[in-house]
Protein backbone atom coordinates (compact mmCIF):
# COMPACT_ATOMS: atom_id res chain seq x y z
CA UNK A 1 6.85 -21.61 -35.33
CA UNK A 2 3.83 -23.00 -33.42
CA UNK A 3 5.79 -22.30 -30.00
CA UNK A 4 6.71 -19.01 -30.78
CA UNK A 5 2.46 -18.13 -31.46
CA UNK A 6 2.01 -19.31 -28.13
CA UNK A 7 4.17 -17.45 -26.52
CA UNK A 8 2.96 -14.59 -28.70
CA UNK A 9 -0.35 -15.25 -27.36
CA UNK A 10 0.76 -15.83 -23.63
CA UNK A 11 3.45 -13.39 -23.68
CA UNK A 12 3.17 -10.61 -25.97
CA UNK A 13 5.98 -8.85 -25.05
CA UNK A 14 8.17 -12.30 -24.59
CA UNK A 15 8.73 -11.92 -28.82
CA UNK A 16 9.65 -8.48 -29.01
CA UNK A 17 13.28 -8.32 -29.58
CA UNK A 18 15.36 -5.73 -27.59
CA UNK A 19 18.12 -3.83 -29.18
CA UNK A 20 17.93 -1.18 -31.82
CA UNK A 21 16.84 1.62 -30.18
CA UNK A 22 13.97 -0.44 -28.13
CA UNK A 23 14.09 0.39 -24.72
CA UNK A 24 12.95 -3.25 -22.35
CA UNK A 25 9.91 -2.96 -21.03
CA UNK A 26 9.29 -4.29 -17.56
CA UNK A 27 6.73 -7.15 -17.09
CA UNK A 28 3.05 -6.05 -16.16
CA UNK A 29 1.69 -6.78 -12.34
CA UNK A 30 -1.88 -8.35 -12.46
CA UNK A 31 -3.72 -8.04 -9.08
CA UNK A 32 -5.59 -10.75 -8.82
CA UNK A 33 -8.53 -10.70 -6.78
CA UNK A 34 -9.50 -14.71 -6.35
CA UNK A 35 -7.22 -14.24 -3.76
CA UNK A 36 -8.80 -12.59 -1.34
CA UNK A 37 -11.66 -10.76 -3.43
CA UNK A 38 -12.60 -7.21 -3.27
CA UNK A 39 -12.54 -5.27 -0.05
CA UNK A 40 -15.34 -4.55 1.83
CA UNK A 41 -15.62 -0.94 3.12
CA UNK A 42 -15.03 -1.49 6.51
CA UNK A 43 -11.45 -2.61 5.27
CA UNK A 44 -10.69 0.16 3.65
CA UNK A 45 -12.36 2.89 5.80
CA UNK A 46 -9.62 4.80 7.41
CA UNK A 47 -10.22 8.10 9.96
CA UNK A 48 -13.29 9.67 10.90
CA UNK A 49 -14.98 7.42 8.04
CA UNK A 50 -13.88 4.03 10.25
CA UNK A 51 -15.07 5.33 13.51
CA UNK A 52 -18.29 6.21 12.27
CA UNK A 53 -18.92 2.51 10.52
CA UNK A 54 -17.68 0.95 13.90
CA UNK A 55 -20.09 2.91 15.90
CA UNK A 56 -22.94 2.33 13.37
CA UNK A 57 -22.33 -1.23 13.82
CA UNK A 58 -22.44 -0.74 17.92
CA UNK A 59 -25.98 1.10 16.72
CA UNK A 60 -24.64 4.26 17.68
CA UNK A 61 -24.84 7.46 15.79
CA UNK A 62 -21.97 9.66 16.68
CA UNK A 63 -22.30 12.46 14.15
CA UNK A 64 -25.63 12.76 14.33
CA UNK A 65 -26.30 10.70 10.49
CA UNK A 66 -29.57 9.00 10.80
CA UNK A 67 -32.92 10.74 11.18
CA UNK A 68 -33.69 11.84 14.24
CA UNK A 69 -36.77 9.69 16.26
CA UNK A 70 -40.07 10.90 16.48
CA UNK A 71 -41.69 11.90 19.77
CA UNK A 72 -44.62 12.55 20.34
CA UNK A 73 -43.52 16.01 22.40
CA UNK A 74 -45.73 15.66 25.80
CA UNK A 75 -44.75 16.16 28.93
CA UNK A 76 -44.61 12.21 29.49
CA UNK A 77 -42.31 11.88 26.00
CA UNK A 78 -40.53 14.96 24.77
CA UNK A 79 -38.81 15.72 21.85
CA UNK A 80 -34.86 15.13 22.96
CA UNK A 81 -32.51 17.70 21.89
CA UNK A 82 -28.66 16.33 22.13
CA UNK A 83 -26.29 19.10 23.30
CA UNK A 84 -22.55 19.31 24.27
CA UNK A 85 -23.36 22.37 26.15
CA UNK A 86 -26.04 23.24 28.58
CA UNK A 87 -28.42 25.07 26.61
CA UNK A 88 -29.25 24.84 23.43
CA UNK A 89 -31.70 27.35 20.93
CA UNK A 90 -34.27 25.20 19.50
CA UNK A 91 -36.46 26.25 16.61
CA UNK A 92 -40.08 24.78 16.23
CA UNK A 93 -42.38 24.74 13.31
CA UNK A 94 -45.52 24.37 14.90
CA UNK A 95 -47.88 23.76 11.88
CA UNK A 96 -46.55 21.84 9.33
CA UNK A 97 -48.18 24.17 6.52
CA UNK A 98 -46.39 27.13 8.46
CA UNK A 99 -43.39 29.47 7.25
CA UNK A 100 -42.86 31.12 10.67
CA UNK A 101 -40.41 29.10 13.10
CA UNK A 102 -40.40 29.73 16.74
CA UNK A 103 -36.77 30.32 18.37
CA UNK A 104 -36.44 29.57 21.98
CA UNK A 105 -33.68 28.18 24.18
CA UNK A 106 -33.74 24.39 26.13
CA UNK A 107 -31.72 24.77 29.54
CA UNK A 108 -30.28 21.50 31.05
CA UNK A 109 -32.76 20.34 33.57
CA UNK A 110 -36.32 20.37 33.32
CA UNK A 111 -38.80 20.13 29.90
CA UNK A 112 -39.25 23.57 27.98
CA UNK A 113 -42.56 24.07 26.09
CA UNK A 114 -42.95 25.45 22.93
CA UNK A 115 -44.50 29.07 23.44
CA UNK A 116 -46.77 29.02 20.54
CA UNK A 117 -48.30 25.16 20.10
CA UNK A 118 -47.42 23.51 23.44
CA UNK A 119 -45.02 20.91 22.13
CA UNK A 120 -42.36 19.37 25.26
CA UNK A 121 -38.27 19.44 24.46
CA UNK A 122 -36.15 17.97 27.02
CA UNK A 123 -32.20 18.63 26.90
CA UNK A 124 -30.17 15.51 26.93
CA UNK A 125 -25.86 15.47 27.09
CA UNK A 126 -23.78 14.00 24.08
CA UNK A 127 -20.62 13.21 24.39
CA UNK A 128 -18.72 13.71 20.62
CA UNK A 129 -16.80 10.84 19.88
CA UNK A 130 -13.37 12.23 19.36
């Protein structure tokens, strides 16, 4: 009696008799995960999804993610505008408190100036990662 409460407890489905109508039900997988523990994300990260964690690790930025840096948009250190092409239409807010944005285009080459406020933009080629 005492064995067959253990394997009642241990076994649940070890007591169940078959026959009569019950169909046998196959014995449950457990994944453990003491054996290796949970995957991180880079082990699981498949496509698109892997290629941008492996260049974030490099310190890359491929898709264009993280915030863009700050500049301080004189001629000596311009605002850098990545392009595939060689131009590239650039809007500036010149104000912060303003509504209005001014639409102009960057050529490859030399630094463009904002017509309205002054402010430097320099067109610089990115290569897309795929």
């Amino acid at each position: 009696m005492a064995a067959r409460l253990l394997l009642l407890r241990v076994f649940p489905r070890a007591a169940v008799p078959f026959g009569r109508g019950r169909a046998r039900l196959a014995p449950t997988s457990v994944r453990a995960m003491s054996a290796g523990g949970i995957p991180t994300d880079e082990e699981q990260a498949t496509g698109l999804e892997r290629r941008a964690l492996q260049a974030m690790k490099r310190g890359e930025d491929p898709y264009s993610m993280f915030k863009p840096k700050r500049y301080a948009g004189t001629k000596d250190d311009p605002h850098i505008v990545p392009s595939i092409g060689d131009k590239r239409l650039v809007g500036c807010i010149c104000e912060e408190d303003n509504s209005t944005i001014i639409w102009f285009w960057v050529h490859k080459g030399e630094n463009h100036r904002c017509p309205q406020c002054g402010s430097h933009y320099k067109l610089v080629h990115h290569e897309l990662p795929h």
